[in-house]
Protein backbone atom coordinates (compact mmCIF):
# COMPACT_ATOMS: atom_id res chain seq x y z
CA UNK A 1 -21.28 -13.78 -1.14
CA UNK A 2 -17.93 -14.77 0.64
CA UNK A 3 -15.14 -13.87 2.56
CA UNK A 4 -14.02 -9.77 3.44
CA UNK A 5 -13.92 -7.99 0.09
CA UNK A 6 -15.20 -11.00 -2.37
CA UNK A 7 -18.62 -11.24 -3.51
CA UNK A 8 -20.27 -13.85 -5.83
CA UNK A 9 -23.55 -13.50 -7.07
CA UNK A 10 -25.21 -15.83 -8.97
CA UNK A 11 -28.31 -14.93 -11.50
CA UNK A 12 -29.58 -16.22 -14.33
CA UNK A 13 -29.16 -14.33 -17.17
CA UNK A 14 -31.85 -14.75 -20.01
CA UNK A 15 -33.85 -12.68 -22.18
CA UNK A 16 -36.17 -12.24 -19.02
CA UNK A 17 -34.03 -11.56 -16.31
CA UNK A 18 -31.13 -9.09 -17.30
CA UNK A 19 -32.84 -6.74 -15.34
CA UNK A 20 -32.77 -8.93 -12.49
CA UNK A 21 -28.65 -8.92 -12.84
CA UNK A 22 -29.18 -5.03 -12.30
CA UNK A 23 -31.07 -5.10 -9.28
CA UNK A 24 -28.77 -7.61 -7.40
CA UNK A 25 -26.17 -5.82 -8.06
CA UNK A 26 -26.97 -2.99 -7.15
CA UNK A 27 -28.86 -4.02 -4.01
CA UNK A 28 -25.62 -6.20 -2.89
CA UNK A 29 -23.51 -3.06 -3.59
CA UNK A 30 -25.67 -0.69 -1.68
CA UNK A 31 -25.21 -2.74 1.47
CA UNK A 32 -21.22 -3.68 1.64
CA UNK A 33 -18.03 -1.80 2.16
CA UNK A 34 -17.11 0.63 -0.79
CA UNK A 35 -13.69 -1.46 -1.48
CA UNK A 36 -15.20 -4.81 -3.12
CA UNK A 37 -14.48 -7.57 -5.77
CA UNK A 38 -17.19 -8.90 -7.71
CA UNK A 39 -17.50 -12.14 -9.61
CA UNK A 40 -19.80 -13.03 -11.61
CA UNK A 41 -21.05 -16.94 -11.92
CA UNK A 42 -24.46 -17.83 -14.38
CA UNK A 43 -26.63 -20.84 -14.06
CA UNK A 44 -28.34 -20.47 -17.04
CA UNK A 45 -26.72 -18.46 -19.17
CA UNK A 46 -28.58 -17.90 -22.40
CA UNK A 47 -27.97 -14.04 -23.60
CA UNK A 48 -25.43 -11.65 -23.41
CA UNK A 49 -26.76 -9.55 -25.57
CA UNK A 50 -29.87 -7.30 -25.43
CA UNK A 51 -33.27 -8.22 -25.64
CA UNK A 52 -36.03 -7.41 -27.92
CA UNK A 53 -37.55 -3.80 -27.63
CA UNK A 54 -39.34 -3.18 -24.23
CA UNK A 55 -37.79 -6.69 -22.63
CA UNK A 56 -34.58 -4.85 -21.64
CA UNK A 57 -32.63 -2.54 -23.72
CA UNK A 58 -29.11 -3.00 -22.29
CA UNK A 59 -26.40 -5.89 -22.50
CA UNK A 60 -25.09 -7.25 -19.25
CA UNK A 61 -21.50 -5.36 -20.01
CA UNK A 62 -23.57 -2.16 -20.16
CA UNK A 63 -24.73 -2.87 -17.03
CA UNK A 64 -21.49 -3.82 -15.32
CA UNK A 65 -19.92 -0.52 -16.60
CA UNK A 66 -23.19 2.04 -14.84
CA UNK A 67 -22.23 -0.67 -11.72
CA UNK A 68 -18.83 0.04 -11.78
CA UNK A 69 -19.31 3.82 -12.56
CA UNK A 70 -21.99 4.17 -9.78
CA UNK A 71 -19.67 2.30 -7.43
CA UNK A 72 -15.64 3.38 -8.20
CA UNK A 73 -14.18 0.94 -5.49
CA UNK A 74 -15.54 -2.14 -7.21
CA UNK A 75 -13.77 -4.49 -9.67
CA UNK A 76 -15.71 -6.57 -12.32
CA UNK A 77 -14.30 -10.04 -12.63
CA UNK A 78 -15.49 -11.56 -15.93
CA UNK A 79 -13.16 -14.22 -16.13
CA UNK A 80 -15.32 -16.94 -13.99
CA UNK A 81 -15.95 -20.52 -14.84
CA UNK A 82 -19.44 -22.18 -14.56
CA UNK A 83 -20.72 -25.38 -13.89
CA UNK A 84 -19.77 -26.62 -17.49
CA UNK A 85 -15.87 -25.46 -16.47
CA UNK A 86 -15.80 -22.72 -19.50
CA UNK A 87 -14.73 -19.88 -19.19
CA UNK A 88 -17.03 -16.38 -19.31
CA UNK A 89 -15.64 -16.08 -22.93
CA UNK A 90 -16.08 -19.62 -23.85
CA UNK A 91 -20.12 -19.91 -22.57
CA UNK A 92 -20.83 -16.87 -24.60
CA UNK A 93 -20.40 -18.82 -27.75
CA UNK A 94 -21.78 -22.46 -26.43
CA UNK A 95 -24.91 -21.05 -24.51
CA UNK A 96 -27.33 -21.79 -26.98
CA UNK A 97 -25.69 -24.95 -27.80
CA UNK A 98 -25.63 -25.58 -23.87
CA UNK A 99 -27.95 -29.21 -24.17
CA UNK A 100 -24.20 -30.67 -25.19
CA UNK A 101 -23.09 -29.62 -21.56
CA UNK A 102 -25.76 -30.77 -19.15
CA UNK A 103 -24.91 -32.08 -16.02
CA UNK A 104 -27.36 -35.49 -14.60
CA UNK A 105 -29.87 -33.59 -11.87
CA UNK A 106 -32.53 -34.64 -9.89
CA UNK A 107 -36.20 -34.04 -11.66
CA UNK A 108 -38.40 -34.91 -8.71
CA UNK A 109 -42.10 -35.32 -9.89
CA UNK A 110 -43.11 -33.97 -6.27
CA UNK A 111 -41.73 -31.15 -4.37
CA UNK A 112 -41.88 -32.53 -0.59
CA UNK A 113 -39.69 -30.70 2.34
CA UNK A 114 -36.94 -33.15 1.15
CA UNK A 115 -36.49 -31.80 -1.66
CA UNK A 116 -37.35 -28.28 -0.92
CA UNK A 117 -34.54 -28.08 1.78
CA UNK A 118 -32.12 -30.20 -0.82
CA UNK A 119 -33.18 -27.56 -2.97
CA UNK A 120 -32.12 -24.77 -0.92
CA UNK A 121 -28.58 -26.36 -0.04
CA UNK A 122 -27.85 -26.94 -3.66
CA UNK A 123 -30.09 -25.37 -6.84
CA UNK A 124 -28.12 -27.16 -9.26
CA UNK A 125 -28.24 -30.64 -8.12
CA UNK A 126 -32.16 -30.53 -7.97
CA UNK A 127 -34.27 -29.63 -11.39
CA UNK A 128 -37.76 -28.74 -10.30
CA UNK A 129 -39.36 -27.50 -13.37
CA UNK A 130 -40.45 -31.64 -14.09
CA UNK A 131 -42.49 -31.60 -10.69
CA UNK A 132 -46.30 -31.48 -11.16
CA UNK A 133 -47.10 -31.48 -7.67
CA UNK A 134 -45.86 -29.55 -4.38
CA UNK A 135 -46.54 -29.84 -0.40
CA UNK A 136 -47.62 -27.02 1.36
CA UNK A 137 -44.77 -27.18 3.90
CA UNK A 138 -42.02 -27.45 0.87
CA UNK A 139 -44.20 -23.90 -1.17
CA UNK A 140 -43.59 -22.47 2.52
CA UNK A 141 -39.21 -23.88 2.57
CA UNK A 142 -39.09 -22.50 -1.27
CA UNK A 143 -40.24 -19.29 -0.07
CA UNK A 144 -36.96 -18.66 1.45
CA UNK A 145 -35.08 -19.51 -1.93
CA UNK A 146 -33.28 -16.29 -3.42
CA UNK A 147 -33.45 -16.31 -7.12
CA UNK A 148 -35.97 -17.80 -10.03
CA UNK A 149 -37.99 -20.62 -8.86
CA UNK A 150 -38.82 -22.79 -12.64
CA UNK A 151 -41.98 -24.16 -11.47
CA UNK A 152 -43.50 -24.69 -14.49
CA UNK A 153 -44.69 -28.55 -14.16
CA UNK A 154 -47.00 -28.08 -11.21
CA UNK A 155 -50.72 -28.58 -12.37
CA UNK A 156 -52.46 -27.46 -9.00
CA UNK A 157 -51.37 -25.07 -6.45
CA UNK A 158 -53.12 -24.85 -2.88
CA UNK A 159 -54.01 -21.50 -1.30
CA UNK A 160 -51.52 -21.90 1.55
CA UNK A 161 -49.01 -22.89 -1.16
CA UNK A 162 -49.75 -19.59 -3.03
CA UNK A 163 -49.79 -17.69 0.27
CA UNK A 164 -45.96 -19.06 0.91
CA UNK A 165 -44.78 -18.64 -2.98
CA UNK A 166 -46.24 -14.95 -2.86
CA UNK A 167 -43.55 -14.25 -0.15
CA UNK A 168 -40.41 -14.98 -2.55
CA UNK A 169 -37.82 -13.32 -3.22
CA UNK A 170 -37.27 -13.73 -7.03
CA UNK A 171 -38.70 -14.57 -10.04
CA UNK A 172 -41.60 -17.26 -9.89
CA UNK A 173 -42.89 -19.04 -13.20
CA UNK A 174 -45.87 -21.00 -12.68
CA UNK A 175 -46.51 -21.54 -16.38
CA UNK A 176 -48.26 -24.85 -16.46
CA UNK A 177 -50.80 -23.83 -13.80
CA UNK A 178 -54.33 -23.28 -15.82
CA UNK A 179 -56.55 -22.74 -13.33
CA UNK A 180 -56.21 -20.73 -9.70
CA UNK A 181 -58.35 -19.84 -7.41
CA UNK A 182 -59.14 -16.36 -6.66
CA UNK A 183 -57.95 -16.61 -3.40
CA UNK A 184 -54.77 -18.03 -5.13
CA UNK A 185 -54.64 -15.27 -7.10
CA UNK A 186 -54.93 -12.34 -4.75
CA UNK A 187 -51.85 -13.93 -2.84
CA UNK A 188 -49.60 -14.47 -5.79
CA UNK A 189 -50.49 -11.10 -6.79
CA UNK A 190 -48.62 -9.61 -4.00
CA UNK A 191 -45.07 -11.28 -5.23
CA UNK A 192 -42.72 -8.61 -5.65
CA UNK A 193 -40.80 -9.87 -8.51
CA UNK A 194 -41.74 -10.71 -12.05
CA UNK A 195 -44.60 -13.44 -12.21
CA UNK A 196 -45.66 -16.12 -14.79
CA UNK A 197 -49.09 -17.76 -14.72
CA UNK A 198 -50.33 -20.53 -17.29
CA UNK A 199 -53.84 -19.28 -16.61
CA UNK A 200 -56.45 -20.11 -19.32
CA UNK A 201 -59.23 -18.13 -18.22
CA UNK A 202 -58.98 -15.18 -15.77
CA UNK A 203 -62.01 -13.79 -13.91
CA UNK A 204 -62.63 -10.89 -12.83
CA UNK A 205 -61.92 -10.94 -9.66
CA UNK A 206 -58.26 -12.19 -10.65
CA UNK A 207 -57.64 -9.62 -12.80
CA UNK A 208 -58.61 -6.71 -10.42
CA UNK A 209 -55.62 -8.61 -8.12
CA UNK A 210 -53.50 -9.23 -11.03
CA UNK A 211 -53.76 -5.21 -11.56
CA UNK A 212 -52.14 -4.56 -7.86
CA UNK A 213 -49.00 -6.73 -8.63
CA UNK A 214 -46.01 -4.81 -9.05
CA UNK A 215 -43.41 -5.99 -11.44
CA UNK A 216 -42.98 -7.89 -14.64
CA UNK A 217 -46.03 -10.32 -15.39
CA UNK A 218 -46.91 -12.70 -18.14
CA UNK A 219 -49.83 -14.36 -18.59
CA UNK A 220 -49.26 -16.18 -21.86
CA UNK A 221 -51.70 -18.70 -21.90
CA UNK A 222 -54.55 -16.60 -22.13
CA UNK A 223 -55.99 -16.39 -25.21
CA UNK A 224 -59.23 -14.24 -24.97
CA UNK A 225 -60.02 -11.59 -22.22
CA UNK A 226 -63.54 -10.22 -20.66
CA UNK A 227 -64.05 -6.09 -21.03
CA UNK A 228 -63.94 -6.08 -17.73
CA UNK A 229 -60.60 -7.82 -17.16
CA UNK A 230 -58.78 -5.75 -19.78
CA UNK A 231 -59.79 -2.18 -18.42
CA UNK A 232 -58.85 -3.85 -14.87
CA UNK A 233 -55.18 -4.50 -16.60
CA UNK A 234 -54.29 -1.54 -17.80
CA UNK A 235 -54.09 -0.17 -14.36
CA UNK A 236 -51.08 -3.15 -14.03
CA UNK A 237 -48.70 -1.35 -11.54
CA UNK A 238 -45.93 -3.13 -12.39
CA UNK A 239 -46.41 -1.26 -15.93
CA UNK A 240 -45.18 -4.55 -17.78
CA UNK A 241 -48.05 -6.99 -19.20
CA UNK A 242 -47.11 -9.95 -21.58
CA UNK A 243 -50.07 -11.29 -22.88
CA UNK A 244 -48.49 -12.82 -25.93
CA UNK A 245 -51.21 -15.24 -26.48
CA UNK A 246 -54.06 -13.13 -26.54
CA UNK A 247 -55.57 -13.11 -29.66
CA UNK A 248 -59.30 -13.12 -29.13
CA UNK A 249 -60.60 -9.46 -27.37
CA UNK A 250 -63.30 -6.59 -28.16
CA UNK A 251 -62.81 -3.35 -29.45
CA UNK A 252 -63.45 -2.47 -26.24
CA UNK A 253 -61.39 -4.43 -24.41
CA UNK A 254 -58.32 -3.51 -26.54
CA UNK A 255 -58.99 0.51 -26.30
CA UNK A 256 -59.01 -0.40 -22.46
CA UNK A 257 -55.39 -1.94 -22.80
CA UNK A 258 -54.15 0.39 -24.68
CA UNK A 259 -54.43 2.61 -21.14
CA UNK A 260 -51.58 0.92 -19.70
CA UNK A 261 -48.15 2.46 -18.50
CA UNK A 262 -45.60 0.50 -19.88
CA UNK A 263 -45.15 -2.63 -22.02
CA UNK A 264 -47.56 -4.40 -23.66
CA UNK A 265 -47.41 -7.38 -25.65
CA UNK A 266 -50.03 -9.13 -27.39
CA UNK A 267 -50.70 -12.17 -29.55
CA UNK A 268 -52.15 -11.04 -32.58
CA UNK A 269 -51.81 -12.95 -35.56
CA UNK A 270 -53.53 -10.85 -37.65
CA UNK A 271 -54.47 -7.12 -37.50
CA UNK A 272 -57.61 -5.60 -38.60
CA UNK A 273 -56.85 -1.46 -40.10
CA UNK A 274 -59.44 -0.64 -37.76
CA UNK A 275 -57.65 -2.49 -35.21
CA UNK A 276 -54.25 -1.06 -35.55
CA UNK A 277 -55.64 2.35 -35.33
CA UNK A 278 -57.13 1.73 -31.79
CA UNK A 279 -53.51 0.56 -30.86
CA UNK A 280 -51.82 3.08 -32.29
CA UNK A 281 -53.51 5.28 -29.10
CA UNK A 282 -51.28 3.09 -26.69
CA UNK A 283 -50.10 5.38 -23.79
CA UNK A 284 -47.40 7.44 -25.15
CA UNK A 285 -43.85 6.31 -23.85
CA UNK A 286 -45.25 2.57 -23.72
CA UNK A 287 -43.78 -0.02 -25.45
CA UNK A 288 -45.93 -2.26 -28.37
CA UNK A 289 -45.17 -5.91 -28.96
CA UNK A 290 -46.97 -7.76 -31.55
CA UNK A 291 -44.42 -10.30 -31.75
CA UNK A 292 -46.36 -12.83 -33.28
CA UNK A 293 -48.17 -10.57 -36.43
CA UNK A 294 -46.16 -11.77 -39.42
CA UNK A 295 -47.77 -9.68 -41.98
CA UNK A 296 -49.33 -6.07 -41.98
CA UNK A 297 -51.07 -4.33 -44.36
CA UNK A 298 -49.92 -0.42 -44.95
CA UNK A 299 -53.08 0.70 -43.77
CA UNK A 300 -52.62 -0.57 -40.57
CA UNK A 301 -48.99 0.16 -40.88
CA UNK A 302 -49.49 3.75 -41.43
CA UNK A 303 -51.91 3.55 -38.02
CA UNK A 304 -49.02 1.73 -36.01
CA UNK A 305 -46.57 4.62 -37.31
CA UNK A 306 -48.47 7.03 -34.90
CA UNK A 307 -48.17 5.40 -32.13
CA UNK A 308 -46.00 7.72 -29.67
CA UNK A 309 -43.88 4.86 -27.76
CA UNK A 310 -41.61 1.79 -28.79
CA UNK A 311 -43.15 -0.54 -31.60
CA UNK A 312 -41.90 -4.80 -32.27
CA UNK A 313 -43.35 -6.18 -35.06
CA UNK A 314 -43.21 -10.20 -35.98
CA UNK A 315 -43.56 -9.19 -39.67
CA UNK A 316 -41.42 -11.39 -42.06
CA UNK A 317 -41.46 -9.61 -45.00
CA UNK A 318 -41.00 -5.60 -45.75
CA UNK A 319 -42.26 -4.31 -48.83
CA UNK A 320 -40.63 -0.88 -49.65
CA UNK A 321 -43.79 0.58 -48.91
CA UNK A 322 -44.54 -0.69 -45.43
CA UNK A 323 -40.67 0.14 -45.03
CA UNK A 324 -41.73 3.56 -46.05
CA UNK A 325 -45.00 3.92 -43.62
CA UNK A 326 -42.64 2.46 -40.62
CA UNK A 327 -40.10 4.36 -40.98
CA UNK A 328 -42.31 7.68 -40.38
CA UNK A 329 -42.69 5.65 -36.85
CA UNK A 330 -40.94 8.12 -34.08
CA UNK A 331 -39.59 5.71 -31.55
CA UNK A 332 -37.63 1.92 -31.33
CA UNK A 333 -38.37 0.44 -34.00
CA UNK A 334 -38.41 -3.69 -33.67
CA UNK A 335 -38.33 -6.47 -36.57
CA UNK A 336 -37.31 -9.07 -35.14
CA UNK A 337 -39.37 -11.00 -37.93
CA UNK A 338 -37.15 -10.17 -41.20
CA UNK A 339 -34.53 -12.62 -41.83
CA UNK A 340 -33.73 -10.91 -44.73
CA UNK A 341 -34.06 -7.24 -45.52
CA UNK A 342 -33.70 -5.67 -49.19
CA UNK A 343 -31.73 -2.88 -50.85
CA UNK A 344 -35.04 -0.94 -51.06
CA UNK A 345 -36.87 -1.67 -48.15
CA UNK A 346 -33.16 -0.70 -46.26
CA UNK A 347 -33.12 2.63 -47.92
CA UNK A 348 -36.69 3.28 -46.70
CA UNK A 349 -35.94 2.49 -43.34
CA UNK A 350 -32.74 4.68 -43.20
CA UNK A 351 -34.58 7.32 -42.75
CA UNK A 352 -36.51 6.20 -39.15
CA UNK A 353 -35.33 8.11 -36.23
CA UNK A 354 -34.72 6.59 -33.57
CA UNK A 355 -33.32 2.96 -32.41
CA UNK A 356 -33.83 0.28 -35.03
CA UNK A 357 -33.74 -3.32 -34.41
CA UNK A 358 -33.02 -5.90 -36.87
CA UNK A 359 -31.94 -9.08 -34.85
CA UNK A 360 -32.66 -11.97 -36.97
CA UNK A 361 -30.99 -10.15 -40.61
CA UNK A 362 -28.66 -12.59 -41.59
CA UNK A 363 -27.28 -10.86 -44.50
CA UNK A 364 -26.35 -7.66 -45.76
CA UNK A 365 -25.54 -6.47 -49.22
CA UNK A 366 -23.33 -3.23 -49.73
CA UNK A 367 -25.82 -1.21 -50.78
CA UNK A 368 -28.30 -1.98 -47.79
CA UNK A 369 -25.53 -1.41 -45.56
CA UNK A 370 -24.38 2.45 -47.13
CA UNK A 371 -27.93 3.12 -46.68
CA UNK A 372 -28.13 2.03 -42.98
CA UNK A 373 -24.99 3.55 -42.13
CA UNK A 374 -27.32 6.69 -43.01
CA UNK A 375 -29.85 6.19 -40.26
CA UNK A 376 -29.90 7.99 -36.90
CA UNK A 377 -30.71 6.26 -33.35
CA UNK A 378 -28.83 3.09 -32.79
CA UNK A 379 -28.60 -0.12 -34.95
CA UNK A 380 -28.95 -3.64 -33.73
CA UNK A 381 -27.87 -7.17 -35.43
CA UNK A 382 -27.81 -10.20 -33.45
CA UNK A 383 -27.82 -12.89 -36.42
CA UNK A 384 -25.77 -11.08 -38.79
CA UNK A 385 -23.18 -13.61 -40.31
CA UNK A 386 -23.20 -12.43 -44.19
CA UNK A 387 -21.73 -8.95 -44.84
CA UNK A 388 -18.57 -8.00 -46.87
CA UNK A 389 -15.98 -5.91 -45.67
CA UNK A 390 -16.74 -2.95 -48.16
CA UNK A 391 -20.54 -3.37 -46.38
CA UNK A 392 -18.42 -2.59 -43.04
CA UNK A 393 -16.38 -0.07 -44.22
CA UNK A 394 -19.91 1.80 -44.44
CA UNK A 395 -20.98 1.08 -40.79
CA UNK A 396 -17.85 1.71 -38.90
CA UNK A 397 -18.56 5.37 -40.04
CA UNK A 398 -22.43 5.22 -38.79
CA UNK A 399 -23.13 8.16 -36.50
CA UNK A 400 -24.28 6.07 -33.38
CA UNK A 401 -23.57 2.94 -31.58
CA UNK A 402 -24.12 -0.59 -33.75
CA UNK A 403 -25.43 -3.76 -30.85
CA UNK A 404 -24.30 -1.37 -28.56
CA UNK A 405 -20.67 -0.56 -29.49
CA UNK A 406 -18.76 1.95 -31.10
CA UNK A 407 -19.08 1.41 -35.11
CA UNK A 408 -15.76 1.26 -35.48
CA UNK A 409 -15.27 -1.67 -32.88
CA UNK A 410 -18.05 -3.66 -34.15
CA UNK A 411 -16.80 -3.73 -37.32
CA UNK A 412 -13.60 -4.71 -36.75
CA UNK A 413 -15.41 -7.72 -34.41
CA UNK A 414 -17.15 -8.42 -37.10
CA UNK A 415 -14.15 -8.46 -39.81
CA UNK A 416 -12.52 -11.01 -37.33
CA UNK A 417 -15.21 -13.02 -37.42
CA UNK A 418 -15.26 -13.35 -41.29
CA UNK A 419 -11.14 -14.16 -40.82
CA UNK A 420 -12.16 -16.84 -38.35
CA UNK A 421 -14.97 -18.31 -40.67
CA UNK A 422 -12.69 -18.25 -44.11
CA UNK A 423 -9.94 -19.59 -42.34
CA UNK A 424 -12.35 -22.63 -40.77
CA UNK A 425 -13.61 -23.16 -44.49
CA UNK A 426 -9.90 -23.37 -45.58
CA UNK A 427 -9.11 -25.91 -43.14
CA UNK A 428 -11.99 -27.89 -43.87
């Protein structure tokens, strides 16, 4: 933040941290002088757009406007320039092409005070996701950084370390860290921002901590679970558990999980019918990912229809029948999985109610598109490149917003991009 009326706030802005934008926002809002200017810089930028179902459901423009509408007296300046010199506009079509742009850093392989306090001065000059080891005196300077600490080379972590980390103010992604001790654990536990752990095994005694922590956490490296840890879980107060590894549990273990508040995402690569039907009990208003489950059989896809909450699916192919079953599924609907979706299998899922997300669809044919421009709830394409202007005739009249936008304005984004593309292929 700077001088009188200027603020800058910097956040990085990725599939897991939208929300974060939000909540700095709002909490540097909250405390200054109703007449303000706001500009926005990125580190990281990787997403503008939203995220998968139950990550975050809005785009970082929809949260600018309910910022701006919540406070009247501030302005929105888009028009920064990051690190890279580009322009807002610019980085929004480079930032997942951003390798081409990086700047030399630092990569320390230990984290002493040095490099801590260097750290601290300037983010950007030091990379310390490399670093496999850390001093306790430079866990205890970090602790004072504001904003996500990458940590995710550090094989070992001392109690006092974990004692200092828990005390951030941020995100904290300890990814590569296998094994904690309990002790570890408990501290970490009491972080009060989202929290990544690489653990391979978690005891019980972890878990019951784990369960007290109170925003976002991910434990993706975790590929089978005790009875006991899972029914310890699904008391998780921070109502969001990523366990998109776990593959291996019990019955048991699963109806426990199934218990939680919130989001819930799980590794499953393959579903049993008998399975699917103990999910389908998730806590209504919840949110199902199952991410990595690339096929489904209608049994189980007539289970997962019942579920009363938010569904993903990894699934990469949609027979009309499974199209059918899912679209009897009340709720978002997520599948992310199809890169291709046919005339049938669109006219099935027309008829789903409710927000319907279709990110990786690459094409569209006419006919699949009059039938989608049928459905109710909210559309969302994030890949879509293939799709004639007849096909967005049909959605500009959809009854709803399309990735967020008015129908009408998307497709005429959309129409510009197919000017830009035959136009490149002309020149070429």
């Amino acid at each position: 933040m700077s001088n009188d009326h200027t603020y800058t706030i910097k956040v990085t802005v990725d599939s897991d941290s939208v929300d974060v934008l939000e909540q700095r926002l709002s909490e540097a809002l909250s405390e200054q002088p109703s007449e303000k200017k706001i500009i926005l810089s990125y580190d990281c930028l990787r997403n503008l757009g939203p995220a998968c179902a139950g990550r975050y459901d809005k785009t970082v423009e929809m949260i600018l406007a309910e910022v701006a509408a919540e406070f009247p007296g501030t302005e929105i300046d888009m028009s920064w320039e990051n690190e890279y010199g580009l322009t807002g506009e610019e980085e929004y079509y480079v930032a997942e092409d951003d390798d081409h742009y990086e700047y030399e850093a630092e990569t320390p392989e230990l984290i002493n005070e040095e490099v801590a306090r260097r750290f601290l001065e300037d983010s950007e000059s030091i990379h310390l996701s490399d670093a496999t080891e850390i001093t306790d005196e430079a866990a205890e300077i970090l602790a004072g950084y504001e904003g996500i600490l990458h940590l995710d080379g550090l094989n070992s972590l001392s109690d006092a370390a974990a004692r200092s980390l828990a005390s951030h103010n941020g995100g904290l992604c300890l990814n590569n860290l296998s094994s904690l001790s309990d002790a570890a654990v408990q501290s970490l536990a009491t972080h009060g921002d989202w929290l990544e752990l690489g653990l391979t095994r978690l005891s019980d005694g972890a878990a019951t901590a784990l369960a007290d922590h109170k925003a976002m956490l991910r434990l993706n490296s975790l590929n089978t679970i005790s009875d006991f840890a899972a029914h310890a879980l699904a008391g998780h107060a921070g109502g969001f558990l990523d366990l998109g590894s776990l593959n291996e549990l019990s019955d048991t273990a699963l109806g426990s999980l199934t218990k939680l508040k919130g989001y819930l995402s799980l590794g499953l690569v393959s579903l049993s019918d008998t399975t699917a039907e103990i999910l389908s009990g998730l806590h209504a208003g919840g949110t199902l990912d199952l991410g990595s489950l690339h096929e489904l059989s209608d049994a189980a896809a007539k289970a997962l229809s019942k579920l009363k909450g938010d569904l993903a699916l990894g699934v990469t192919s949609l027979s009309v029948t499974t199209a059918q079953i899912l679209s009897e599924h009340e709720g978002e609907l997520c599948l992310d999985g199809l890169t291709e979706l046919t005339d049938f299998a669109a006219k099935e899922l027309a008829q789903h109610k409710g927000y319907l997300e279709l990110s990786s669809v690459t094409s569209l044919s006419d006919t699949a598109a009059e039938s989608l421009s049928k459905h109710k709830g909210g559309l969302l394409f994030d890949e879509l490149t293939e799709i004639s202007n007849t096909a967005l005739d049909y959605l500009s009249n959809y009854e709803g917003e399309i990735c967020f936008q008015a129908p009408a304005e998307w497709a005429d984004s959309m129409r510009e991009d197919n000017e830009d593309y035959e136009d490149n292929a002309y020149e070429d």
